[in-house]
C-alpha atoms as a PDB file:
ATOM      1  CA  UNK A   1      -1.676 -10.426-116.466  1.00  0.00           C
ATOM      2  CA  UNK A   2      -4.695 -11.367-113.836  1.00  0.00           C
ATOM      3  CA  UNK A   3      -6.081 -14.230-113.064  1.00  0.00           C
ATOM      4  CA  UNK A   4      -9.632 -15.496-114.009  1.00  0.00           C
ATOM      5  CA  UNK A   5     -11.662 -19.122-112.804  1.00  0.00           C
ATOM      6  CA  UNK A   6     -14.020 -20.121-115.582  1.00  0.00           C
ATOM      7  CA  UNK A   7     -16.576 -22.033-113.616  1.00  0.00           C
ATOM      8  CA  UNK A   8     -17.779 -24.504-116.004  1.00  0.00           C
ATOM      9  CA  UNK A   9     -21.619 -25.540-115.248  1.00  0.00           C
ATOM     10  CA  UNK A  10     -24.001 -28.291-116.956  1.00  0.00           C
ATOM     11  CA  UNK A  11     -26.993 -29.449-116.767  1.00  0.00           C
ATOM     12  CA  UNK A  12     -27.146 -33.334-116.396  1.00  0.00           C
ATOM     13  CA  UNK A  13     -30.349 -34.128-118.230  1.00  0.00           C
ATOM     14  CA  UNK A  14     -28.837 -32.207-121.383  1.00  0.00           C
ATOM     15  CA  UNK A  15     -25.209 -34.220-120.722  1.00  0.00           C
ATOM     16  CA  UNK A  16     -26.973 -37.482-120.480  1.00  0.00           C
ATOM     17  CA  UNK A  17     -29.171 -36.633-123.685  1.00  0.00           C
ATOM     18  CA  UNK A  18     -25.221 -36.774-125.378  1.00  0.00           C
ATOM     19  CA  UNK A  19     -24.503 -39.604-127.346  1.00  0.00           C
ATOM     20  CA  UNK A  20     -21.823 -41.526-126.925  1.00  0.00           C
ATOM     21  CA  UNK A  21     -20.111 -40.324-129.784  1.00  0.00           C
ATOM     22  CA  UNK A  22     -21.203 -36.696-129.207  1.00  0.00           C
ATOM     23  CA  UNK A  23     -19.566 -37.106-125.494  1.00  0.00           C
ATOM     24  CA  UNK A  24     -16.604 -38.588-127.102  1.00  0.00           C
ATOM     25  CA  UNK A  25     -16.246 -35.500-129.518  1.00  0.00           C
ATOM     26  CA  UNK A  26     -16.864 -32.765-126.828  1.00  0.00           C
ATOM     27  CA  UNK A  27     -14.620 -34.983-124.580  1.00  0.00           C
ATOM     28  CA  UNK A  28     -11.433 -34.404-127.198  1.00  0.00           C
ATOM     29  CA  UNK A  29     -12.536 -30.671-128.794  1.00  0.00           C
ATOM     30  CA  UNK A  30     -12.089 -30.142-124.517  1.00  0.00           C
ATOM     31  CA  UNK A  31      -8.897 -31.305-124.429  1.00  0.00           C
ATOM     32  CA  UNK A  32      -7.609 -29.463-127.412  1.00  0.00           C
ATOM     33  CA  UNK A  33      -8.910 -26.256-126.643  1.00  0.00           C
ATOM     34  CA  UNK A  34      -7.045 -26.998-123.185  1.00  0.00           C
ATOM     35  CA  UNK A  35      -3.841 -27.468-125.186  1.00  0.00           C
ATOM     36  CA  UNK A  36      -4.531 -24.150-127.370  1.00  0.00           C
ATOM     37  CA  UNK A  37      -4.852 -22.288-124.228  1.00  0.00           C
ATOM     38  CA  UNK A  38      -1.551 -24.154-123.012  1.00  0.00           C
ATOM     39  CA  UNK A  39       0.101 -23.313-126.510  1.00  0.00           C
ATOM     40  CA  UNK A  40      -0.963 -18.750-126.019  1.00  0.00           C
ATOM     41  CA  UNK A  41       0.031 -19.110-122.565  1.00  0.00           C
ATOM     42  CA  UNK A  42      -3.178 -18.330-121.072  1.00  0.00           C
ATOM     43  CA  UNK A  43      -3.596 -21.894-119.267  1.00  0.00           C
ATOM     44  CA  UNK A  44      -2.878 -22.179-115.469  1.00  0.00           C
ATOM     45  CA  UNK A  45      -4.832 -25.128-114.601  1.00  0.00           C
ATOM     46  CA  UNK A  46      -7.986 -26.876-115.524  1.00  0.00           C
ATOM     47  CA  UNK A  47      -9.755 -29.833-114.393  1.00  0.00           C
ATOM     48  CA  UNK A  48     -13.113 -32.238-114.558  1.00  0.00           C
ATOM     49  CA  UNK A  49     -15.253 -32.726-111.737  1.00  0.00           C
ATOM     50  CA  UNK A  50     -16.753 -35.784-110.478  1.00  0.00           C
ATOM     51  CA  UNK A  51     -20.772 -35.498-110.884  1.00  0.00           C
ATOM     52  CA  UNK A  52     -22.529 -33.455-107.692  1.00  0.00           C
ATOM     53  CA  UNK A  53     -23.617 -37.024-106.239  1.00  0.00           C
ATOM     54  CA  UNK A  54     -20.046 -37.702-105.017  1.00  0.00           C
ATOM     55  CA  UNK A  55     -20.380 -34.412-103.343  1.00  0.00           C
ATOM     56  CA  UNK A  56     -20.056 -33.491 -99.513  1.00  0.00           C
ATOM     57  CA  UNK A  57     -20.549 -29.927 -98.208  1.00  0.00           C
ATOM     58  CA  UNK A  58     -18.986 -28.644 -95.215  1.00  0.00           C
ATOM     59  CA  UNK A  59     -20.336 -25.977 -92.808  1.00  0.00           C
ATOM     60  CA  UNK A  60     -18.949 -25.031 -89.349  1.00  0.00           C
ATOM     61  CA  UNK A  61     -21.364 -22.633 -87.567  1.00  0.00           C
ATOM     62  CA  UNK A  62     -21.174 -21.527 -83.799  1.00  0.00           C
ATOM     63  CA  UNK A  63     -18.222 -24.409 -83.624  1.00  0.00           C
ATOM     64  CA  UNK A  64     -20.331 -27.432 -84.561  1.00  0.00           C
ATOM     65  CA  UNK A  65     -19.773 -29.222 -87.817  1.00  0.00           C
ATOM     66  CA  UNK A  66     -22.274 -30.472 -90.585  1.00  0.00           C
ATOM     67  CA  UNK A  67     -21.625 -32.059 -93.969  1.00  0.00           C
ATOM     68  CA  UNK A  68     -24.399 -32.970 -95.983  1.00  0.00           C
ATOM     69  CA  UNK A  69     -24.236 -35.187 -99.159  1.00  0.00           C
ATOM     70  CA  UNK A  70     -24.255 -33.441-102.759  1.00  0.00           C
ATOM     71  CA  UNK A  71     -24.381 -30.293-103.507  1.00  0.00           C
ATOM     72  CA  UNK A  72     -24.671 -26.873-101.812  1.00  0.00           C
ATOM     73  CA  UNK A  73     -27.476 -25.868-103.670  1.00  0.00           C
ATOM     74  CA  UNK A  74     -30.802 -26.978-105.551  1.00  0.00           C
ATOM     75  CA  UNK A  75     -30.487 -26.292-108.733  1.00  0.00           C
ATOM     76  CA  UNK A  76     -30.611 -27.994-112.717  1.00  0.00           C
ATOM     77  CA  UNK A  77     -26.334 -27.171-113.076  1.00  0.00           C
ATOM     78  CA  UNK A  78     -23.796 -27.953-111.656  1.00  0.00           C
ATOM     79  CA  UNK A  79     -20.179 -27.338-111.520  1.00  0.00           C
ATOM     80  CA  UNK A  80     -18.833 -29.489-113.583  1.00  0.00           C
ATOM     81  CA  UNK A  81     -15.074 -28.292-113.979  1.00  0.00           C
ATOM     82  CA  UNK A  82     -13.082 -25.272-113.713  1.00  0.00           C
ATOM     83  CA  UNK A  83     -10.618 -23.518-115.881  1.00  0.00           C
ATOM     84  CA  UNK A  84      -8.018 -21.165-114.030  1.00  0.00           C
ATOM     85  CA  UNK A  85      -6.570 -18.587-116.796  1.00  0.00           C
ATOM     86  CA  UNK A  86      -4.172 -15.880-117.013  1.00  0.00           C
ATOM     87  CA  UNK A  87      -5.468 -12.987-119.117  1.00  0.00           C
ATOM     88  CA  UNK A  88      -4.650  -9.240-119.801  1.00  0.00           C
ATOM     89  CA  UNK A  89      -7.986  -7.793-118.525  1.00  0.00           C
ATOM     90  CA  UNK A  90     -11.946  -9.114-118.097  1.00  0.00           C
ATOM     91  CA  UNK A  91     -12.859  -8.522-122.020  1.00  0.00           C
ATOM     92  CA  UNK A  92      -9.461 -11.128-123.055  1.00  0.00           C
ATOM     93  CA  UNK A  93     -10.898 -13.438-119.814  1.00  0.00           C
ATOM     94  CA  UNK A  94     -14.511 -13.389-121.445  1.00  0.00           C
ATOM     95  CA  UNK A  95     -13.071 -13.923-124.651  1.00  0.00           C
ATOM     96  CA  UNK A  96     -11.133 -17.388-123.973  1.00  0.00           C
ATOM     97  CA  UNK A  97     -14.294 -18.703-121.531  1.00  0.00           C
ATOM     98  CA  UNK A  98     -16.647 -18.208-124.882  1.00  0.00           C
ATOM     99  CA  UNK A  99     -15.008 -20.661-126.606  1.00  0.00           C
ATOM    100  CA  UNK A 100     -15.066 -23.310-123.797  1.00  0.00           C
ATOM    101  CA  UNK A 101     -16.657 -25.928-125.729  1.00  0.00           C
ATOM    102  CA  UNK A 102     -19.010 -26.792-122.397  1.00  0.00           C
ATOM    103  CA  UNK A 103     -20.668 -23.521-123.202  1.00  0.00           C
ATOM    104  CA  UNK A 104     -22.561 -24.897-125.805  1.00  0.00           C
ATOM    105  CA  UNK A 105     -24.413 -27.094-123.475  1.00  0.00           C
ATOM    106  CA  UNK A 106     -24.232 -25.679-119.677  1.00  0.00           C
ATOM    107  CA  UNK A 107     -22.515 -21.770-118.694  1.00  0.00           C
ATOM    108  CA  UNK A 108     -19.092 -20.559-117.913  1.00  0.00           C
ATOM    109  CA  UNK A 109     -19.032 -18.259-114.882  1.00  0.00           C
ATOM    110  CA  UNK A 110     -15.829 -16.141-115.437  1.00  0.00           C
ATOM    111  CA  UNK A 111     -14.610 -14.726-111.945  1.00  0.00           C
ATOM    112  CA  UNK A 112     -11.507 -12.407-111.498  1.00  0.00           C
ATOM    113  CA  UNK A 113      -9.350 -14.293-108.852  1.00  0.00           C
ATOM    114  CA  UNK A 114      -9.232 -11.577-105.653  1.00  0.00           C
ATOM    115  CA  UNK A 115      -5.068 -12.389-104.387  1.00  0.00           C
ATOM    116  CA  UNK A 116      -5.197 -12.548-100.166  1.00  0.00           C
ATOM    117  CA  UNK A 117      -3.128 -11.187 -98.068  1.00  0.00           C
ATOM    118  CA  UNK A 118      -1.507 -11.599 -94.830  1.00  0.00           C
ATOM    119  CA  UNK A 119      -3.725  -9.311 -92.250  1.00  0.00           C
ATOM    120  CA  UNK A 120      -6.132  -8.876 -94.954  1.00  0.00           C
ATOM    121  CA  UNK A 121      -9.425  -9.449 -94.574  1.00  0.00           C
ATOM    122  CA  UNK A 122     -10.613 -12.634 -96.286  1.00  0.00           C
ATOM    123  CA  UNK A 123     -13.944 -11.597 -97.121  1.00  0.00           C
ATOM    124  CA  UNK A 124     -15.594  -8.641 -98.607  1.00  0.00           C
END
């Protein structure tokens, strides 16, 4: 089995445009999808983010530090969760992130986890 991040992105004008009731409903068919992928053992971990706004980005560069509120980039989504997965191969990983229920209203960005090693490099 490998490893897969489902990068779950929204748009906050379309979330806001939810109902209450239609926030509600995603809300629990979230949750339950999260158990199913508990219940076939794909499920490592999976979580909710806090909206962009509460937000600080980090960069170090030539040994001085900067964090700037928000975001890391301009743009209409944003991550608003993650799902980390165990899967046979990319097609099975592509095949539980479709039935995310937030990709009906934002994207799931499915990402084969890269394992590190000691006195590996950490960037390609």
């Amino acid at each position: 089995m490998m490893r897969y991040l489902c990068l779950v992105h929204a748009e906050p004008a379309t979330m806001a445009a939810l109902s209450p009731e239609e926030g509600v409903r995603l809300t629990d068919e979230s949750l339950n999808y999260d158990a199913e992928l508990v219940t076939s053992g794909h499920m490592i971990a999976a979580e909710a983010l806090e909206p962009p706004e509460s937000a600080v980005t980090i960069r170090v560069r030539h040994g001085k530090v900067s964090s700037t509120d928000g975001p890391f980039a301009e743009t209409k989504e944003h991550l608003a969760g993650f799902i980390l997965i165990e899967a046979r191969d990319f097609n099975d990983a592509i095949r539980v992130a479709t039935a995310i229920p937030m990709a009906r209203f934002g994207s799931i960005e499915v990402r084969p986890i890269r394992p590190l090693e000691h006195g590996g490099s950490a960037a390609r």
